[in-house]
C-alpha atoms as a PDB file:
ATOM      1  CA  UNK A   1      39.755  -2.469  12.076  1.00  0.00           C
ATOM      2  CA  UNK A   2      38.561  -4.524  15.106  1.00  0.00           C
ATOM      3  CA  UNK A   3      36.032  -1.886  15.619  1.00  0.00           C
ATOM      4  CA  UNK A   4      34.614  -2.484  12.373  1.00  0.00           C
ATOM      5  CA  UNK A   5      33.987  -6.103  12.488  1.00  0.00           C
ATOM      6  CA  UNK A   6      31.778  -6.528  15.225  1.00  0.00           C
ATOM      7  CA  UNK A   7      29.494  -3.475  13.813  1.00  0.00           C
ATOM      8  CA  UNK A   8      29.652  -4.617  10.387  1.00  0.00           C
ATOM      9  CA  UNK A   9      27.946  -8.139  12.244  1.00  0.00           C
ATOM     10  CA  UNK A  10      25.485  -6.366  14.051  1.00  0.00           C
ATOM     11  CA  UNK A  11      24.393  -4.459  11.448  1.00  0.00           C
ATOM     12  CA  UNK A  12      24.118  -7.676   9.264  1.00  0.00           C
ATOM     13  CA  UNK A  13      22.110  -8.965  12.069  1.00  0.00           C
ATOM     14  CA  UNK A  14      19.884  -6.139  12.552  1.00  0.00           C
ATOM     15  CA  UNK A  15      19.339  -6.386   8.789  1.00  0.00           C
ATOM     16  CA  UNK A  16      18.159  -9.759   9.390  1.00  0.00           C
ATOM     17  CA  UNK A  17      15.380  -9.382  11.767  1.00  0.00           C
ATOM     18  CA  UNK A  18      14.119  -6.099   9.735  1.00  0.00           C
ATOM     19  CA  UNK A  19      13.705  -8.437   7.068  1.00  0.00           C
ATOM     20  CA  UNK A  20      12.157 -10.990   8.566  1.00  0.00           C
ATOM     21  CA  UNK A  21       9.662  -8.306  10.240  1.00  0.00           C
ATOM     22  CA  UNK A  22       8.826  -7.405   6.451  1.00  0.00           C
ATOM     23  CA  UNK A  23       8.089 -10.565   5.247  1.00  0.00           C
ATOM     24  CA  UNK A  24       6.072 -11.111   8.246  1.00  0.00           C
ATOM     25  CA  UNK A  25       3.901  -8.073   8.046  1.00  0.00           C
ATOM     26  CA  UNK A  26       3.293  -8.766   4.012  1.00  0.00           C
ATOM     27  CA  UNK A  27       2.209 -12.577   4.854  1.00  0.00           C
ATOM     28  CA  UNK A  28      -0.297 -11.053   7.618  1.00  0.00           C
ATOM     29  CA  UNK A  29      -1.433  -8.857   5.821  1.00  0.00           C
ATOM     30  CA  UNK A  30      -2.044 -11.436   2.551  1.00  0.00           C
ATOM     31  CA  UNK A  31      -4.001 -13.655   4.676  1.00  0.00           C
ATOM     32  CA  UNK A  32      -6.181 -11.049   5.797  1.00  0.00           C
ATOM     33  CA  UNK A  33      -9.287 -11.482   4.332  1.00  0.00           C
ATOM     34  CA  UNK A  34     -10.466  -7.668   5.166  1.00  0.00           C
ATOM     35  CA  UNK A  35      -7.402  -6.561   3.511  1.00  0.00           C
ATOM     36  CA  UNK A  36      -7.508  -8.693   0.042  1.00  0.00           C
ATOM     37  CA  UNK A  37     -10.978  -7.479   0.101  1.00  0.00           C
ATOM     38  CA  UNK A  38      -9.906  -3.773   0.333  1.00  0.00           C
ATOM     39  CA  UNK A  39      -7.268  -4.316  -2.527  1.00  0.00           C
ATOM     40  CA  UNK A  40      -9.276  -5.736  -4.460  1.00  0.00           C
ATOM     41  CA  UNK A  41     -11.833  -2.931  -4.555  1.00  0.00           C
ATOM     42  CA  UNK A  42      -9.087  -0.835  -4.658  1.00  0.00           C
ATOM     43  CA  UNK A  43      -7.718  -1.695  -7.920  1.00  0.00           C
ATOM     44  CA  UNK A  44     -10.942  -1.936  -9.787  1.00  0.00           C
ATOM     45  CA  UNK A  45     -11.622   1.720  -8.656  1.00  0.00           C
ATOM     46  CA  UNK A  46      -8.067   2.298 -10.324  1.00  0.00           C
ATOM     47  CA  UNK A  47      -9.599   0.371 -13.883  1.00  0.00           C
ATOM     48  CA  UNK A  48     -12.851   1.112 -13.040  1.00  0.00           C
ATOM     49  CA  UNK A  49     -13.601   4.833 -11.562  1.00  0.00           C
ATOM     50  CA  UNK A  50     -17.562   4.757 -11.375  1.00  0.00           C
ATOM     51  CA  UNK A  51     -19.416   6.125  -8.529  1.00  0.00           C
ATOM     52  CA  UNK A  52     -20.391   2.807  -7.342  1.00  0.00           C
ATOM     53  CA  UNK A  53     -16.646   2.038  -6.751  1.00  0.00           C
ATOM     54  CA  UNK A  54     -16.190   5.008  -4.931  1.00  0.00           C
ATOM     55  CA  UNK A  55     -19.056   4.140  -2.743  1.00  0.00           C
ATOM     56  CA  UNK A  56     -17.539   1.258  -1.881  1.00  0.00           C
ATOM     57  CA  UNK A  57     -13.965   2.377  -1.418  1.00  0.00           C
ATOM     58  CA  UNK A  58     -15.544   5.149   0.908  1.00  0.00           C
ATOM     59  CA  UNK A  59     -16.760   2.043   3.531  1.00  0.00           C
ATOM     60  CA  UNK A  60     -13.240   1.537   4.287  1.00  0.00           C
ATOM     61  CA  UNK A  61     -11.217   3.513   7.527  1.00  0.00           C
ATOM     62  CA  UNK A  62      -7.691   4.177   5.668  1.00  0.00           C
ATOM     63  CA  UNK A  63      -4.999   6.755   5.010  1.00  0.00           C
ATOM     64  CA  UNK A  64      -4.941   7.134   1.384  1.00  0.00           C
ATOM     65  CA  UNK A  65      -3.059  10.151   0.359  1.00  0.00           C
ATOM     66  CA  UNK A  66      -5.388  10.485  -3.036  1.00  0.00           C
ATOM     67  CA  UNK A  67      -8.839   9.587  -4.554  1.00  0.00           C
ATOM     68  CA  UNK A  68      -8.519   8.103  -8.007  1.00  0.00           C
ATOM     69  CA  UNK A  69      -9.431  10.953 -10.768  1.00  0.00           C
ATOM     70  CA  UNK A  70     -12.826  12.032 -11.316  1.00  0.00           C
ATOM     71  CA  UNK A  71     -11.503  14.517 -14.455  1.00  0.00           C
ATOM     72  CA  UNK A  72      -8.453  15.817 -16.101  1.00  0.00           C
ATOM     73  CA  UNK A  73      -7.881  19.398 -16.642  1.00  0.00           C
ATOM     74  CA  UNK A  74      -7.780  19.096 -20.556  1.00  0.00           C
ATOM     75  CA  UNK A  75     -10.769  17.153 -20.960  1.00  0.00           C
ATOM     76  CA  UNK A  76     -12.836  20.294 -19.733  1.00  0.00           C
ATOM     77  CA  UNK A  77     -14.693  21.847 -22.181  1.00  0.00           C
ATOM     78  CA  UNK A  78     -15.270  25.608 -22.429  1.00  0.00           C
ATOM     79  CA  UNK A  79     -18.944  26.647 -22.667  1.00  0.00           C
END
């Protein structure tokens, strides 16, 4: 049991500063303009998916794991 203690307050501390690393990273990046910018044309590509959007989506340098949907396979009509 005295084991335990000291690792149980390490971890708690550890736990801490991971935290606080978090919240520091999301307030950097929230008062980055670049990056408000990029979210911003980010989510009206999501409501919006026209090819000017994707035109300007394509200006940024990012790992993105997708492209927002040009078409669905049902909506494709058989000629």
């Amino acid at each position: 049991m005295s084991k335990i203690i000291p690792a149980t307050s390490y971890a708690s501390v550890l736990l801490l500063i991971l935290t606080g690393v978090v919240c520091l990273r999301g307030v950097g990046r929230w008062t980055n303009p670049d990056y408000v910018q990029f979210i911003s044309v980010l989510e009206e590509t999501k409501r919006n998916n026209t090819p000017e959007n994707k035109k300007k989506l394509a200006a940024y340098s990012f790992d993105f794991n997708h492209w927002p949907e040009d078409f669905r396979w049902d909506e494709v009509s058989s000629q």
